[in-house]
Protein backbone atom coordinates (compact mmCIF):
# COMPACT_ATOMS: atom_id res chain seq x y z
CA UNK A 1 -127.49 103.20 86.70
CA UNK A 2 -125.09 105.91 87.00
CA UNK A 3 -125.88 110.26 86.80
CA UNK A 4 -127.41 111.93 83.97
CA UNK A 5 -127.36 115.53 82.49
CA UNK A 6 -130.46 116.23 80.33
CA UNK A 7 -130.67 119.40 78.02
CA UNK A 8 -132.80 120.03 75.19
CA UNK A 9 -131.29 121.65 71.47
CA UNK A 10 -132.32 123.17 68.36
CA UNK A 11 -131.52 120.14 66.82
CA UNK A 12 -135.11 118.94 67.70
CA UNK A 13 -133.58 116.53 70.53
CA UNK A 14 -132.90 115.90 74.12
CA UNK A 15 -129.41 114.97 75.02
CA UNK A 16 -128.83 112.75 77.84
CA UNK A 17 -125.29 113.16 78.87
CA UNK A 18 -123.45 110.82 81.53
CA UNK A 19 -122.40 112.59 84.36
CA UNK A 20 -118.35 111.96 84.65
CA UNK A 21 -116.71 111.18 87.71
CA UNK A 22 -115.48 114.49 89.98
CA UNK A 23 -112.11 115.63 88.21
CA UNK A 24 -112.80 114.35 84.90
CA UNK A 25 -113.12 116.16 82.36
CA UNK A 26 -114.50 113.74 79.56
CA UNK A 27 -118.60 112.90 79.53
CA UNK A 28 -120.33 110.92 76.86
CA UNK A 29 -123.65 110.92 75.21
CA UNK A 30 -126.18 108.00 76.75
CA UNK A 31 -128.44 108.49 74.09
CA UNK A 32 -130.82 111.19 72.75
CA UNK A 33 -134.41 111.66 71.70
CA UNK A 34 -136.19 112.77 69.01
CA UNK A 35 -139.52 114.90 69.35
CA UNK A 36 -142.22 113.43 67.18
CA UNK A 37 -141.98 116.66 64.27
CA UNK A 38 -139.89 119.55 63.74
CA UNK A 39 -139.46 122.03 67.17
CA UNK A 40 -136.39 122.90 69.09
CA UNK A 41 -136.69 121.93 72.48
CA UNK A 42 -136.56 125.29 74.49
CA UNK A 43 -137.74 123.60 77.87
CA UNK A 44 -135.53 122.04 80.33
CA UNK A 45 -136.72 119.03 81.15
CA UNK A 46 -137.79 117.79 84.96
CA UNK A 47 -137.28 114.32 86.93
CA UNK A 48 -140.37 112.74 88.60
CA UNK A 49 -139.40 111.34 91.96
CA UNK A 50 -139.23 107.71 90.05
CA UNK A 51 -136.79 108.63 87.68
CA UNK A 52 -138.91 109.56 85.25
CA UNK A 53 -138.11 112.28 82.77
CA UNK A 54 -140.28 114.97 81.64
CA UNK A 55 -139.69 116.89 78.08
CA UNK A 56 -141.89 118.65 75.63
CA UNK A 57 -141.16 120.73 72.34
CA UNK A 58 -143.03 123.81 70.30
CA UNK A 59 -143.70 121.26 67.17
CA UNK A 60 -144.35 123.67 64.92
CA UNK A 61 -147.12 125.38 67.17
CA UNK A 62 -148.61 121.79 67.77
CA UNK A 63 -146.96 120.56 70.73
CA UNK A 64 -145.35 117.57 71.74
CA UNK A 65 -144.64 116.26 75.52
CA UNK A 66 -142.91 113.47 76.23
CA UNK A 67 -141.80 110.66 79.55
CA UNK A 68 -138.64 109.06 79.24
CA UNK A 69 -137.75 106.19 81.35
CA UNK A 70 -134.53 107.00 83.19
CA UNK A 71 -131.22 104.46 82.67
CA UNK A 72 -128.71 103.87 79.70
CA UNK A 73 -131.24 103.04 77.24
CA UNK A 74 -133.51 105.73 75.26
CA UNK A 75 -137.19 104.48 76.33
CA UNK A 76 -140.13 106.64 75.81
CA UNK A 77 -142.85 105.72 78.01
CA UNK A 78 -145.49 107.74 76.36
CA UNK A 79 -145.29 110.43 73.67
CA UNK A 80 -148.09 113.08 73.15
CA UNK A 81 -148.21 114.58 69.43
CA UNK A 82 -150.15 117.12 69.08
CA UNK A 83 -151.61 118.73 72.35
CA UNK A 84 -153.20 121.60 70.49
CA UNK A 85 -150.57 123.93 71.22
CA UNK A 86 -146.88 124.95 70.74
CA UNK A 87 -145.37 124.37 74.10
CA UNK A 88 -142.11 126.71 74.38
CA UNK A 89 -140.25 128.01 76.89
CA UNK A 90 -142.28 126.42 80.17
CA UNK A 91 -140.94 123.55 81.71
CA UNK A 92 -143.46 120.95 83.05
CA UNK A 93 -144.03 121.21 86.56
CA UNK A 94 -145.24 118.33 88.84
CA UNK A 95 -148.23 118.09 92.04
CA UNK A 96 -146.95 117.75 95.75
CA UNK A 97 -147.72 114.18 95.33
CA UNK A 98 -145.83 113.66 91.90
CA UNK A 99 -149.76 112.08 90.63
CA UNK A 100 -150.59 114.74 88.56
CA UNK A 101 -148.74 116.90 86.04
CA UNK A 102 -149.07 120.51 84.54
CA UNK A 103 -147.71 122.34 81.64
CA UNK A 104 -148.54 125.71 79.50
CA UNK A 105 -149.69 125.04 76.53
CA UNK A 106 -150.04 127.49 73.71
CA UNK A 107 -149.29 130.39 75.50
CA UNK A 108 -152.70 130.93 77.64
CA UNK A 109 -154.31 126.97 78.70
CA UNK A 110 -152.55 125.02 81.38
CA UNK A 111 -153.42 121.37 81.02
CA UNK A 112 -153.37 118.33 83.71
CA UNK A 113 -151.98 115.34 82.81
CA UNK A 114 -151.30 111.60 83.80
CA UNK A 115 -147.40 111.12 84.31
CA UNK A 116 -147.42 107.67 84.28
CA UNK A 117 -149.91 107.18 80.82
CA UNK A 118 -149.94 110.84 79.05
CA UNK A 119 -153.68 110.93 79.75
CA UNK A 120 -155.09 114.07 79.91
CA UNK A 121 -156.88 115.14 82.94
CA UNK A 122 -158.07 118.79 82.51
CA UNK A 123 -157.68 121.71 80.63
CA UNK A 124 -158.00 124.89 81.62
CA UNK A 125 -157.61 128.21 78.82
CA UNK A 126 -156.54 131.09 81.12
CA UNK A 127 -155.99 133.38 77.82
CA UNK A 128 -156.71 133.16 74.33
CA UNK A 129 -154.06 131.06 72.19
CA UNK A 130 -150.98 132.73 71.06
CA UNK A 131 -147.53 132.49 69.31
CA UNK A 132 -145.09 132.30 71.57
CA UNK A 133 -141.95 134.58 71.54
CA UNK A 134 -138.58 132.95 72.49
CA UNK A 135 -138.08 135.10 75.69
CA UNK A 136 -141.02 134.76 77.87
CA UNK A 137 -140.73 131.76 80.61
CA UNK A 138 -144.00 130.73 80.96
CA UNK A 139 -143.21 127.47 83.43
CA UNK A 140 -146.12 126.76 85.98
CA UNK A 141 -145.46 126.80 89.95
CA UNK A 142 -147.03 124.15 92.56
CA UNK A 143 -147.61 125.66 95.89
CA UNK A 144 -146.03 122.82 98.02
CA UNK A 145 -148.85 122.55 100.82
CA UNK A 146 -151.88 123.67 99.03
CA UNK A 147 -151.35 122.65 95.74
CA UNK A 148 -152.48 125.80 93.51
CA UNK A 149 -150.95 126.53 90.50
CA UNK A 150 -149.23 129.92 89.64
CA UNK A 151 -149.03 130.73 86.08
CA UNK A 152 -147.79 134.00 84.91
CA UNK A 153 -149.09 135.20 81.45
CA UNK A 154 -149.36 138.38 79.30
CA UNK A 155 -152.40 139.51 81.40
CA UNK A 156 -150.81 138.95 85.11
CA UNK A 157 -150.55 136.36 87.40
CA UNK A 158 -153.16 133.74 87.48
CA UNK A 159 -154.34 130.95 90.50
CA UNK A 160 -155.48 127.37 89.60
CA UNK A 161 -156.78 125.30 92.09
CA UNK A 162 -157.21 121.73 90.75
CA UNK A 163 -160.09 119.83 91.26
CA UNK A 164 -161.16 118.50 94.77
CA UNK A 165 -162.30 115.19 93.15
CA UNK A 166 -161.07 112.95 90.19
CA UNK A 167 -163.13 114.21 86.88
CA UNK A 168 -164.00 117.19 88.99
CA UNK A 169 -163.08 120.95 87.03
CA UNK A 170 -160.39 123.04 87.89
CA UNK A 171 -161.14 127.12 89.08
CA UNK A 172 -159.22 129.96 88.05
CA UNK A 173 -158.50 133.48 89.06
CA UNK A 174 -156.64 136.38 87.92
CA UNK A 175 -154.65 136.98 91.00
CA UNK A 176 -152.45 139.91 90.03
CA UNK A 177 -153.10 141.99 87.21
CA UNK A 178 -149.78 143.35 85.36
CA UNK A 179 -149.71 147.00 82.69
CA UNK A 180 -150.41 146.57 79.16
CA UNK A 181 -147.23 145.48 77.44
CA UNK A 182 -145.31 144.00 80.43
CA UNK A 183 -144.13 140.53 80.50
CA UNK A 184 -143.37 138.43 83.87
CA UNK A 185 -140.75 135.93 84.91
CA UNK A 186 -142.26 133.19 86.50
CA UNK A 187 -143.11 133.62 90.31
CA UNK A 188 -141.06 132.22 93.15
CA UNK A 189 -143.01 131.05 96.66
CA UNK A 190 -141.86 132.00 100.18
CA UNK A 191 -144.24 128.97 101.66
CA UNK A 192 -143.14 129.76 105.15
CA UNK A 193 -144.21 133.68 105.07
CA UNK A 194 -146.74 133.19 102.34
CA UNK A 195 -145.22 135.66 99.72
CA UNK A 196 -145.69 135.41 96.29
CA UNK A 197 -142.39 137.47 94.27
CA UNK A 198 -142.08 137.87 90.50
CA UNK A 199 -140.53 140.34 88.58
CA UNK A 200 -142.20 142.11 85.03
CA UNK A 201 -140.81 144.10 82.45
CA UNK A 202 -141.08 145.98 79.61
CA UNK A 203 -138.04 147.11 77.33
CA UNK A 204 -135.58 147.50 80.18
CA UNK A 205 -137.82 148.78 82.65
CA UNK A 206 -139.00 146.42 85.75
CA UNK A 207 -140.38 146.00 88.61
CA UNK A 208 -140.69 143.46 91.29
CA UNK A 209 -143.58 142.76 93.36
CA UNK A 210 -144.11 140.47 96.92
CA UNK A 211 -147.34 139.90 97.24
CA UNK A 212 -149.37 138.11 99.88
CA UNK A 213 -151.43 134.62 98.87
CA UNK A 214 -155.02 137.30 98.31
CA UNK A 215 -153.14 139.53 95.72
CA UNK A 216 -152.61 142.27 98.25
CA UNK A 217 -149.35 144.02 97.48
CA UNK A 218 -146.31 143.61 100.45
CA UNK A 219 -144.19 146.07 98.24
CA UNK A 220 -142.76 146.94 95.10
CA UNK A 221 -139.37 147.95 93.91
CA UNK A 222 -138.75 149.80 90.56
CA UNK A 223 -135.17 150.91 91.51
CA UNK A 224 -133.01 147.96 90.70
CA UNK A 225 -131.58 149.21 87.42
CA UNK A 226 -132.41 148.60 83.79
CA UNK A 227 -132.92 145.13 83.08
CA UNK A 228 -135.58 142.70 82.21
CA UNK A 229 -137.21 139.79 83.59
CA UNK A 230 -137.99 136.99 81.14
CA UNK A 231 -135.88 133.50 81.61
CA UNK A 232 -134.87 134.94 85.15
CA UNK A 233 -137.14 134.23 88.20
CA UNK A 234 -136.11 135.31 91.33
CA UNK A 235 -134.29 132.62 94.10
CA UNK A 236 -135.28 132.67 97.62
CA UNK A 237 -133.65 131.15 100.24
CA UNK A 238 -134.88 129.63 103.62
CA UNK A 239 -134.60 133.09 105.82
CA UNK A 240 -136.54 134.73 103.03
CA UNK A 241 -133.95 136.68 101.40
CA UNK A 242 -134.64 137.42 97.35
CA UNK A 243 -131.51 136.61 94.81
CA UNK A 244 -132.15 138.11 91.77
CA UNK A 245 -129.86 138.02 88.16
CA UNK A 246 -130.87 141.27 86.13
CA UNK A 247 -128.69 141.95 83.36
CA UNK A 248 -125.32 142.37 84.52
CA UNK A 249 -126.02 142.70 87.90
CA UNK A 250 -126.30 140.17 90.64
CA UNK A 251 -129.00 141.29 93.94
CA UNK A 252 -129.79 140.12 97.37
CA UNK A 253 -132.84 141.84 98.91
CA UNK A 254 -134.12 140.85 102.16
CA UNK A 255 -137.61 139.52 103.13
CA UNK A 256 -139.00 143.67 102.78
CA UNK A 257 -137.16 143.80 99.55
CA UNK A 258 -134.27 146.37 100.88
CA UNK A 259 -130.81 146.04 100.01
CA UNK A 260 -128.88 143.65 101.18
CA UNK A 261 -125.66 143.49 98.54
CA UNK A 262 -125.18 143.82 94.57
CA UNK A 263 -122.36 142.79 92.66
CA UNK A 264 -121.81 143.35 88.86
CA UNK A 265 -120.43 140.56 86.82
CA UNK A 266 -118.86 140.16 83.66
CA UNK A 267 -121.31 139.33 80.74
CA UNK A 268 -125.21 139.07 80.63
CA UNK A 269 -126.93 137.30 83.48
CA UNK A 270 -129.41 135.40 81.07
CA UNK A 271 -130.40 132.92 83.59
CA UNK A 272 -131.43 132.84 87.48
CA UNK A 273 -128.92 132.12 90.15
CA UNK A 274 -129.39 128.44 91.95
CA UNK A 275 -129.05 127.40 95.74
CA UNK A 276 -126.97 124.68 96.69
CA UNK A 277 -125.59 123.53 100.19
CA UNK A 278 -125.38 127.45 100.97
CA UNK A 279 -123.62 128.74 98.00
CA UNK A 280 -124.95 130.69 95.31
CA UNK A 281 -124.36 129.81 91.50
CA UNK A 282 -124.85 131.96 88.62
CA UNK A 283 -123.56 131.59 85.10
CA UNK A 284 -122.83 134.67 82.48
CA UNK A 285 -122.82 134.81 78.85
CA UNK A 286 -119.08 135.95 78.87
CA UNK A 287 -118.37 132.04 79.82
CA UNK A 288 -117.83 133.00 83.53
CA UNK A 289 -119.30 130.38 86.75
CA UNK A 290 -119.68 132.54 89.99
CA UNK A 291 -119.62 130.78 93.27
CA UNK A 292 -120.76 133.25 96.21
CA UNK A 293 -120.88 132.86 99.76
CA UNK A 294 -119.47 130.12 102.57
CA UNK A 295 -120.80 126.25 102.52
């Protein structure tokens, strides 16, 4: 059926583009999908290990989330309109076992639904309901092996554990408390040295934390430079080591957070840096691609 690109716009849609061959520099447009009422779509969509595709919009501070079937042909499977709350800026994220998936809705509930029906499963309000801002990232992570649920929000860094049986309730605990006024990226999971890192900022100020699985602080760094955390998570890599994109400034700490190189780039690092076959990508606002380090 071929490769697809999918990116959401301000135009209220989500663009499937068709991959083109290596050395081409032509793609087309394999169709694109409407969200059920006025909302950009500010979430990059996911893929379901079937194919299936995974998109949601603010809808006016309603919500809308969306499955589309994958292929040449725009097919919604199911389309949910409203889900009592804007969903912006936090991509869907999906269970070890691809049964069961999570998203944040309005700004403080994370909510469990079916991926092959829509159906919703739980709910869970971590914070009070909110408007969202454009900046925060407030995209749930699945622990791999145990399942939990991170989900960073204005208070700090919360735990879900889902339920142990079907119709059973989820439990929820503030893990990490963050200051008054800060705002966190999303967190990023060392599974093999259970390590928790996330960065938080306020203005240009920042810090980032490791913590252990209990909450208990590994260490801190508030010496990286001005910069905030928002759309940019940090990367880690299989040894451990931390890649992180703050403002025009590319970072590689090791697994104790020290230094291990920085390079400035042209333009603002907007975005985080992404890991593939042992090369590490990072785009800039000034139109600039860096590729760093050997295959």
């Amino acid at each position: 059926n071929g490769s697809y690109a999918f990116i959401g716009t301000r135009d209220n849609d989500m663009w499937a583009i068709n991959v083109p061959p290596l050395g081409s520099s032509s793609a087309t447009v394999a169709w694109r999908q409407k969200v059920c009422t006025d909302g950009d779509i500010t979430v990059p969509p996911i893929i379901g290990n079937d194919g299936l595709i995974y998109m949601a919009s603010d809808s006016l501070s309603a919500g809308t989330l969306i499955a589309m079937c994958p292929g040449p042909v725009r097919q919604p499977k199911w389309c949910l309109n409203p889900v009592g709350g804007g969903i912006r800026n936090a991509s869907p994220a999906l269970s070890p076992s691809g049964n069961v998936l999570y998203v944040v809705i309005g700004g403080g509930a994370l909510g469990a639904f079916d991926p092959q029906t829509g159906a919703e499963l739980w709910r869970v309000q971590l914070e009070p309901k909110r408007s969202i801002g454009r900046n925060e990232n407030l995209a749930p992570v699945v622990h791999p092996t145990t399942g939990q649920i991170y989900v960073g929000l204005r208070k700090g860094l919360y735990v879900v554990n889902p339920p142990v049986s079907p119709g059973g309730q989820p439990t929820s605990t503030l893990l990490f408390a963050i200051p008054k006024g800060y705002r966190m990226a999303p967190p990023a999971l060392d599974v093999p040295r259970n390590t928790i890192v996330f960065g938080v900022s306020k203005g240009l100020k920042n810090t980032i934390y490791a913590i252990g699985l209990n909450g208990a602080v590994k260490w801190q760094r508030s010496d990286l430079g001005r910069g905030r955390f928002q759309n940019n998570p940090p990367v880690i890599d299989a040894s451990g080591r931390i890649y992180l994109a703050l403002r025009r400034t590319l970072i590689a700490l090791d697994v104790n957070g020290g230094d291990l190189w920085r390079r400035d780039v042209q333009g603002q690092l907007n975005g985080s840096p992404i890991l593939a076959a042992g090369r590490l990508y990072v785009g800039t606002t000034a139109g600039r691609v860096y590729a760093i380090g050997g295959c």
